[in-house]
Protein backbone atom coordinates (compact mmCIF):
# COMPACT_ATOMS: atom_id res chain seq x y z
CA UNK A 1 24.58 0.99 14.01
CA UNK A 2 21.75 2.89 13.04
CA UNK A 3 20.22 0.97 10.12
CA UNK A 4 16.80 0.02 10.09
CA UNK A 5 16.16 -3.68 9.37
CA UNK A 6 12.26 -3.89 7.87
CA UNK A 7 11.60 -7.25 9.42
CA UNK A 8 8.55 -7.31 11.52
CA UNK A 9 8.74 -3.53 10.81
CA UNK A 10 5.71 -2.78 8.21
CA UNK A 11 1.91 -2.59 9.35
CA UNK A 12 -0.82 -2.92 5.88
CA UNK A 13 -3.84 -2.06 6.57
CA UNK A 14 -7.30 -1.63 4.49
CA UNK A 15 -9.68 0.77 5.81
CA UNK A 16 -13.03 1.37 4.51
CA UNK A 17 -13.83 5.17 5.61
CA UNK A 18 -10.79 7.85 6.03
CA UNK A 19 -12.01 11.90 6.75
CA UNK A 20 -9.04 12.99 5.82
CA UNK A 21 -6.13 10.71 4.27
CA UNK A 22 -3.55 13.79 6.03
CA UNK A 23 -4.68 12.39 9.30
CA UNK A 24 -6.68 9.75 9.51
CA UNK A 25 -7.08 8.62 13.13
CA UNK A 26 -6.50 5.91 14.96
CA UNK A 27 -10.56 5.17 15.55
CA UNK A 28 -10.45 5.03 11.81
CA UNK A 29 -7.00 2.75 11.21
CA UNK A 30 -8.82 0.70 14.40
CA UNK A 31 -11.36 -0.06 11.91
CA UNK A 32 -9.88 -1.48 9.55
CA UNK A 33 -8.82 -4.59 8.89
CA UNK A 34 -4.82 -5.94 9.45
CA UNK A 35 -3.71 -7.96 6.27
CA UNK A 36 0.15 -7.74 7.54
CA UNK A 37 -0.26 -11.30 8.11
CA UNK A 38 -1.25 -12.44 5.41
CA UNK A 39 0.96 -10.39 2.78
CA UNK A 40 4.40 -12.65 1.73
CA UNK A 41 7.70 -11.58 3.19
CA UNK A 42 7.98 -9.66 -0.87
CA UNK A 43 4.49 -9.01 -1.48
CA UNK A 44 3.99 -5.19 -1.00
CA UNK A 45 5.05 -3.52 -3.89
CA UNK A 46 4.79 0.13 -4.02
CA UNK A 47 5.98 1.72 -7.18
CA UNK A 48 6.24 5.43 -7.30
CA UNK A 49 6.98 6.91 -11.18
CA UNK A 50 7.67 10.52 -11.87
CA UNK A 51 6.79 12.05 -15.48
CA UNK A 52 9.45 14.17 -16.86
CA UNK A 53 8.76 17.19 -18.13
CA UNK A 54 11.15 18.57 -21.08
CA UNK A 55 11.48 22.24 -20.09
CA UNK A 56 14.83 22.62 -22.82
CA UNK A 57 13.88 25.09 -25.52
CA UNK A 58 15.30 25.83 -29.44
CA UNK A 59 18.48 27.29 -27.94
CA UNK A 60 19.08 24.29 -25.21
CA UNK A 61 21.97 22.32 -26.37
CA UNK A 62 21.23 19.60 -23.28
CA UNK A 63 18.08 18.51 -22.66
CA UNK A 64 16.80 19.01 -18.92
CA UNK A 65 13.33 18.28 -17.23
CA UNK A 66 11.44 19.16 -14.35
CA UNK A 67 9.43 16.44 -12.36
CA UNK A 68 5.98 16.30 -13.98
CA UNK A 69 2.29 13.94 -12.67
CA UNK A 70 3.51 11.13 -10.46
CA UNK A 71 1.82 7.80 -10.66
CA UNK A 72 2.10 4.69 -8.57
CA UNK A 73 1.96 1.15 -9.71
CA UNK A 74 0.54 -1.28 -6.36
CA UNK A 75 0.25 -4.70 -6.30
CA UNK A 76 0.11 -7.10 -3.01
CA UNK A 77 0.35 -10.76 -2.87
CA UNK A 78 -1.33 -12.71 -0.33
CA UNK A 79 -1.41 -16.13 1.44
CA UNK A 80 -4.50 -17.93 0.78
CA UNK A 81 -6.36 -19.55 3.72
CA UNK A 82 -8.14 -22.21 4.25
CA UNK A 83 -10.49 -20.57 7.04
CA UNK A 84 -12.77 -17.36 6.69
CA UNK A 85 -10.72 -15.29 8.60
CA UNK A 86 -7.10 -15.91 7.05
CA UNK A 87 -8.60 -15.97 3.92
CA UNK A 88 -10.17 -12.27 4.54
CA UNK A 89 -8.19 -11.06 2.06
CA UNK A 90 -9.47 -12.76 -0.91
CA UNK A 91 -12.77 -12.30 0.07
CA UNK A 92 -12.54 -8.52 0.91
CA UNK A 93 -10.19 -7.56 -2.18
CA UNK A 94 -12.71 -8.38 -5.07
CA UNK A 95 -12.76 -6.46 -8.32
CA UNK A 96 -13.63 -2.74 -7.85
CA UNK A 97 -13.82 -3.01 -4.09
CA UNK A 98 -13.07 0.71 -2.88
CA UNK A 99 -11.12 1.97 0.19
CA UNK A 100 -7.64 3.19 1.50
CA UNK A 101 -4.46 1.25 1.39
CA UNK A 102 -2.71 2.37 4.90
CA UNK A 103 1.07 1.30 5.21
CA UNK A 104 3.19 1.87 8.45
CA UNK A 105 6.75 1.34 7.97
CA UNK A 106 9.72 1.58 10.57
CA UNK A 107 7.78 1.21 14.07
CA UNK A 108 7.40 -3.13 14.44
CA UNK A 109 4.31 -4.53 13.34
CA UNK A 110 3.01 -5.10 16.95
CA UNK A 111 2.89 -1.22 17.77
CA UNK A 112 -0.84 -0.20 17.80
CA UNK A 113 -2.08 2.42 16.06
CA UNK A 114 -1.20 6.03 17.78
CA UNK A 115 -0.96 9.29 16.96
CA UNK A 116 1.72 11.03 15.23
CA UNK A 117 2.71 7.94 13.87
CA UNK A 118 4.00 8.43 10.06
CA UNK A 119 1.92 6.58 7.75
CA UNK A 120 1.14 6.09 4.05
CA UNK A 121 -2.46 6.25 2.75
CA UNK A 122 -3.55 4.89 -0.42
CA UNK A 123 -6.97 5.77 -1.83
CA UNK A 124 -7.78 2.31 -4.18
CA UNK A 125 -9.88 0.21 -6.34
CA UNK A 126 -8.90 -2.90 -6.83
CA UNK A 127 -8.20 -4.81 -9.70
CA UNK A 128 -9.55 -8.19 -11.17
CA UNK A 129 -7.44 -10.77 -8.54
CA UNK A 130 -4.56 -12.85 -10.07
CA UNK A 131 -4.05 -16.56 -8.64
CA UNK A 132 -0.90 -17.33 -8.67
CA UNK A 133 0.30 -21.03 -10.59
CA UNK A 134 1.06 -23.40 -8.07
CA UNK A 135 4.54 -24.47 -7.53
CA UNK A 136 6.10 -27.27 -4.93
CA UNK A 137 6.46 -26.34 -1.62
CA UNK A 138 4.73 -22.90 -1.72
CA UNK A 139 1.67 -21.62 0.05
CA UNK A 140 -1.59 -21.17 -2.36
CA UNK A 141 -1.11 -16.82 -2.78
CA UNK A 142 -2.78 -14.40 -4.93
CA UNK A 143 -2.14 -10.94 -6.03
CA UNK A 144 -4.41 -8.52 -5.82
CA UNK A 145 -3.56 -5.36 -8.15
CA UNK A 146 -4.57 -1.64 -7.13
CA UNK A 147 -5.72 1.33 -8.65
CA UNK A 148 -5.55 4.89 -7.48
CA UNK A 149 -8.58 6.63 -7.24
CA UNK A 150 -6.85 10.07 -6.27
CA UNK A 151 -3.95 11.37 -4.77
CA UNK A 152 -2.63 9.53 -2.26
CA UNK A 153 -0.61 10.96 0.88
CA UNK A 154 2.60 9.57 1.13
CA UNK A 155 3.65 11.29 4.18
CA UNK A 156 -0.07 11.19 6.54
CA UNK A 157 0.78 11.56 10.09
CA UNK A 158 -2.17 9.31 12.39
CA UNK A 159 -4.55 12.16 14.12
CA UNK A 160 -5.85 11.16 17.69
């Protein structure tokens, strides 16, 4: 069978400093800092939205549209921690911190950064952090929403 199951599969990384978001490379994803860990099992949400643009005119009699700006709606929810390190995320994501969202998906999480690996590259600011209510037998999380500063590059391939 040739399905891919996503467990263990996905790679999140924030990274600081990117040349190029069309190739970053794998000094630069090296530097960064992995928050796979620490992300839930459903906490990377990636929303892409297309605008449509009506291109029917007076003598139309259906309306059709062409795809118009694209937007993207990100939000992440992490595990709290109770030391420094697991806890990285919290401490790293604050309001209007700046960098690149990098997300590898298919290759398991354990691969290391190489090139001509397919990857995903986000340039963000973050948003004001949401704790999450507690609730019985759940870990302590937060959400940390993102903003795009520009375009991002959906399709990046890792440079050496």
């Amino acid at each position: 069978m040739s399905d891919v199951i996503v467990d263990g599969k996905t790679r999140v990384y924030w990274v600081t400093t990117i040349s190029s978001i069309s190739a970053p490379t794998v000094a630069e994803l090296d530097a960064g800092t992995d928050f796979t860990e620490r992300i839930t099992p459903d906490g990377l949400t990636i929303s892409p939205e297309t605008a449509d643009v009506d291109n029917s005119s007076l003598a139309s009699t259906f309306t059709t549209n062409r795809a118009g700006r694209r937007a993207f709606s990100i939000e992440l929810t992490f595990k709290r921690g109770d030391t420094a390190g697991d806890d990285l995320p919290w401490t790293t994501l604050t309001y209007q911190a700046t960098g690149y969202l990098v997300v590898r998906r298919i290759l398991p999480y354990t691969t290391a950064w190489a090139a001509s690996q397919e990857c995903e590259v986000y340039p963000v600011e973050c948003g004001e952090p949401q704790q999450t209510p507690p609730a019985a037998n759940e870990v302590a999380k937060f959400m940390s929403p993102m903003k795009l500063t520009s375009e991002p590059d959906t399709r990046a391939v890792v440079a050496a």
